[in-house]
Protein backbone atom coordinates (compact mmCIF):
# COMPACT_ATOMS: atom_id res chain seq x y z
CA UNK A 1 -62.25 -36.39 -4.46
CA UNK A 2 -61.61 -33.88 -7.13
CA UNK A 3 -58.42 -32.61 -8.54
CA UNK A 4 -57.48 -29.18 -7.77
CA UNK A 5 -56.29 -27.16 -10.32
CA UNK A 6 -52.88 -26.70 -9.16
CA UNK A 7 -52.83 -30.80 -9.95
CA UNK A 8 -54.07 -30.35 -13.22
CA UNK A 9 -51.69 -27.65 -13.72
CA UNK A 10 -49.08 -29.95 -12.78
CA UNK A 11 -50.34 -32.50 -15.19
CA UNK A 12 -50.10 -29.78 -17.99
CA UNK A 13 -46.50 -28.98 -17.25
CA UNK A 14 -45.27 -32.55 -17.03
CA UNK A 15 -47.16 -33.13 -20.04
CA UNK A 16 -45.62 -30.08 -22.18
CA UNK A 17 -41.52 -31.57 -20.37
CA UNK A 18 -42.25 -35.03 -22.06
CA UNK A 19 -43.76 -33.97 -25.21
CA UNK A 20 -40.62 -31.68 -25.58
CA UNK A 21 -38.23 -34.43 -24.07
CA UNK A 22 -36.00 -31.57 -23.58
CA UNK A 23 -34.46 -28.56 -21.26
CA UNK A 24 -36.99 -26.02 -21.66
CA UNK A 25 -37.52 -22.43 -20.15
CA UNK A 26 -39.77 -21.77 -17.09
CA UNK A 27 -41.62 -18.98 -19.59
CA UNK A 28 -41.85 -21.70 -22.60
CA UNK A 29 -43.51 -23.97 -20.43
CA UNK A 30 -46.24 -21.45 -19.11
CA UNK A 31 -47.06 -20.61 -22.72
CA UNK A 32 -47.35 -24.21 -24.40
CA UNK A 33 -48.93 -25.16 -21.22
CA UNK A 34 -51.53 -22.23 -20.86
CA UNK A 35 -50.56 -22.62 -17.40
CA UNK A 36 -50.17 -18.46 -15.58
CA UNK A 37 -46.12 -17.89 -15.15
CA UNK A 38 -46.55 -17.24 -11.51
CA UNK A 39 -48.26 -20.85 -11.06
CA UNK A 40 -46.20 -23.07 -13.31
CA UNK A 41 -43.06 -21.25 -11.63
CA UNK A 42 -44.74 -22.46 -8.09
CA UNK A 43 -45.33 -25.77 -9.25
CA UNK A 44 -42.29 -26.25 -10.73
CA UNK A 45 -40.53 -25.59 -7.92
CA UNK A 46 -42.33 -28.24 -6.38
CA UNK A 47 -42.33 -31.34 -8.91
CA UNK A 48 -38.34 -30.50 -8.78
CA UNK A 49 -38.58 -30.75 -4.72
CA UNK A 50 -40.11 -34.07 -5.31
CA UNK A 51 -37.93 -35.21 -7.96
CA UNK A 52 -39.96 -35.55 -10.81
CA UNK A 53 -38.39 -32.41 -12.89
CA UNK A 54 -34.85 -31.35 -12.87
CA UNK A 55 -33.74 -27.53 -13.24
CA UNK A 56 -30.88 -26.25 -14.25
CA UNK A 57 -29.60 -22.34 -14.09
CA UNK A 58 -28.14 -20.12 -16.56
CA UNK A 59 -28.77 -19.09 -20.05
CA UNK A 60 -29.10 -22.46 -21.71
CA UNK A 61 -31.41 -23.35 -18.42
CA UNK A 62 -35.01 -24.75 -17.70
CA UNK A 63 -36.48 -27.59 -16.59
CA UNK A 64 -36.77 -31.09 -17.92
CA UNK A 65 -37.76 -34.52 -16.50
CA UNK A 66 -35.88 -36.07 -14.19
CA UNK A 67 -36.99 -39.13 -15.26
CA UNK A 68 -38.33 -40.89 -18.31
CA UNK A 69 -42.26 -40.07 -18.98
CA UNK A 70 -42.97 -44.15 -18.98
CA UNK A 71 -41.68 -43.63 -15.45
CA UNK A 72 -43.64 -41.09 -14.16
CA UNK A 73 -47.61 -41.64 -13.13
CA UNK A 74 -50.32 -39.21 -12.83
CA UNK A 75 -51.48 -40.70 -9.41
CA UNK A 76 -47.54 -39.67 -8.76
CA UNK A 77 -47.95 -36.36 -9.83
CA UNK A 78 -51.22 -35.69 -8.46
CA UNK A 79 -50.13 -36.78 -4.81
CA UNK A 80 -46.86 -34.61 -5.20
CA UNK A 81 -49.09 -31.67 -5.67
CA UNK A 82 -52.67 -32.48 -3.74
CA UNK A 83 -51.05 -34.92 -1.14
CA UNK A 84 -52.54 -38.48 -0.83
CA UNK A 85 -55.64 -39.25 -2.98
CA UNK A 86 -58.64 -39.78 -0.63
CA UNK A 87 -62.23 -40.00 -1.34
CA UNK A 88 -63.58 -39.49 1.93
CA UNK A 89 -62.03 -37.89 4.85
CA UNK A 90 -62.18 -40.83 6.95
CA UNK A 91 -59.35 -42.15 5.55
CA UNK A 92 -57.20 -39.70 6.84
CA UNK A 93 -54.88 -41.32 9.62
CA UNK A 94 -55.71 -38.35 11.31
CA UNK A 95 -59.43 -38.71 11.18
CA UNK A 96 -60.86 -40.34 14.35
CA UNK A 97 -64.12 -41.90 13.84
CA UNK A 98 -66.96 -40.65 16.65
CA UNK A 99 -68.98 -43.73 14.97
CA UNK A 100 -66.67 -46.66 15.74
CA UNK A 101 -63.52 -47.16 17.45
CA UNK A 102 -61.88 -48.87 15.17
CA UNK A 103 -62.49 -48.18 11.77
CA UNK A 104 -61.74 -51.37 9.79
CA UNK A 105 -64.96 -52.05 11.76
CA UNK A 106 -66.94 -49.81 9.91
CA UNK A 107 -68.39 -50.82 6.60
CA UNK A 108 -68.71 -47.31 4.99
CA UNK A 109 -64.56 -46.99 5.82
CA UNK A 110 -63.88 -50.23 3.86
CA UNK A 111 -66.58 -49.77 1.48
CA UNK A 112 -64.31 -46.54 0.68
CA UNK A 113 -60.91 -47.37 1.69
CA UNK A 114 -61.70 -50.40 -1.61
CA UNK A 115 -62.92 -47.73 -4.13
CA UNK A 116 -59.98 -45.25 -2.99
CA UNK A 117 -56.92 -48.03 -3.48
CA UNK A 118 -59.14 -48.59 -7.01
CA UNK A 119 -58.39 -44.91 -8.02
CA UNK A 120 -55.20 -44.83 -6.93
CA UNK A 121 -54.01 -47.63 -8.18
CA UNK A 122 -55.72 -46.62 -11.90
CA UNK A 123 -54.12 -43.35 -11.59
CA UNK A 124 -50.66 -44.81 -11.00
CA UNK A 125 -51.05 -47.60 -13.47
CA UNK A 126 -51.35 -44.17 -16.44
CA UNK A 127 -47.60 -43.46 -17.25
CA UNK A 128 -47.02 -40.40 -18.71
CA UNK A 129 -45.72 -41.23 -21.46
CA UNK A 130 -49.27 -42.92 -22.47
CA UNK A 131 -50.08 -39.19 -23.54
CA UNK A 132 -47.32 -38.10 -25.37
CA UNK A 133 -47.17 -38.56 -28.89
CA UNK A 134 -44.76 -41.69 -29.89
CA UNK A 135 -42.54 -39.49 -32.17
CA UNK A 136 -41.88 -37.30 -28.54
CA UNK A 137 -40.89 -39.67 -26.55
CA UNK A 138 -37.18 -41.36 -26.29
């Protein structure tokens, strides 16, 4: 598994929302977050979709959390952008195993269906708001 790096893109945006903890412009964000305009405007669009950023229109408009940072994960905001985190293609529901026919049977599959809830579960236990520095955050 490897994060793209439209993930870590995402990561960078969500990161420069909560260390502002306010409503910030679409062209702000690209340039604290070294993140290209055309991408953080893509992946904007998306965390909003999701409901992890808000946007709002107008002069006085941007983006902003749409929840507190000590609510929102990295595993959350990785999946949002890559789609479930999986190690090994097998553990795709779509996968179908020319090995075994079932694949709880197989001990590679639970071997790295273990180590993939492990990740997952670290990556969703990281708030947010772990990163942000404590004068930032509300």
């Amino acid at each position: 598994m490897r994060i793209t790096h439209e993930a870590d893109y995402a990561i960078r945006i969500m990161y420069c929302l909560a260390e502002r903890n306010q409503t910030i412009s679409a062209k702000q964000i690209s340039d604290d977050s070294g993140v290209p305009s055309r991408f953080a405007l893509k992946i904007l669009r998306r965390l909003t979709q999701a409901g992890l950023t808000e946007s709002f229109k107008g002069v006085s408009g941007g983006y902003q959390l749409a929840r507190a940072a000590d609510h929102i994960s990295l595993g959350e905001i990785i999946e949002v952008i890559d789609g479930p985190i999986e190690i090994n293609h097998c553990l795709s529901s779509e996968f179908d195993c020319s090995r075994v026919q079932q694949k709880n049977e197989c001990t590679f599959h639970r071997l790295f269906s273990a180590i993939n809830q492990d990740i997952r579960s670290k990556l969703y236990d990281l708030p947010l708001s772990q990163f942000v520095p404590e004068k930032n955050q509300a």
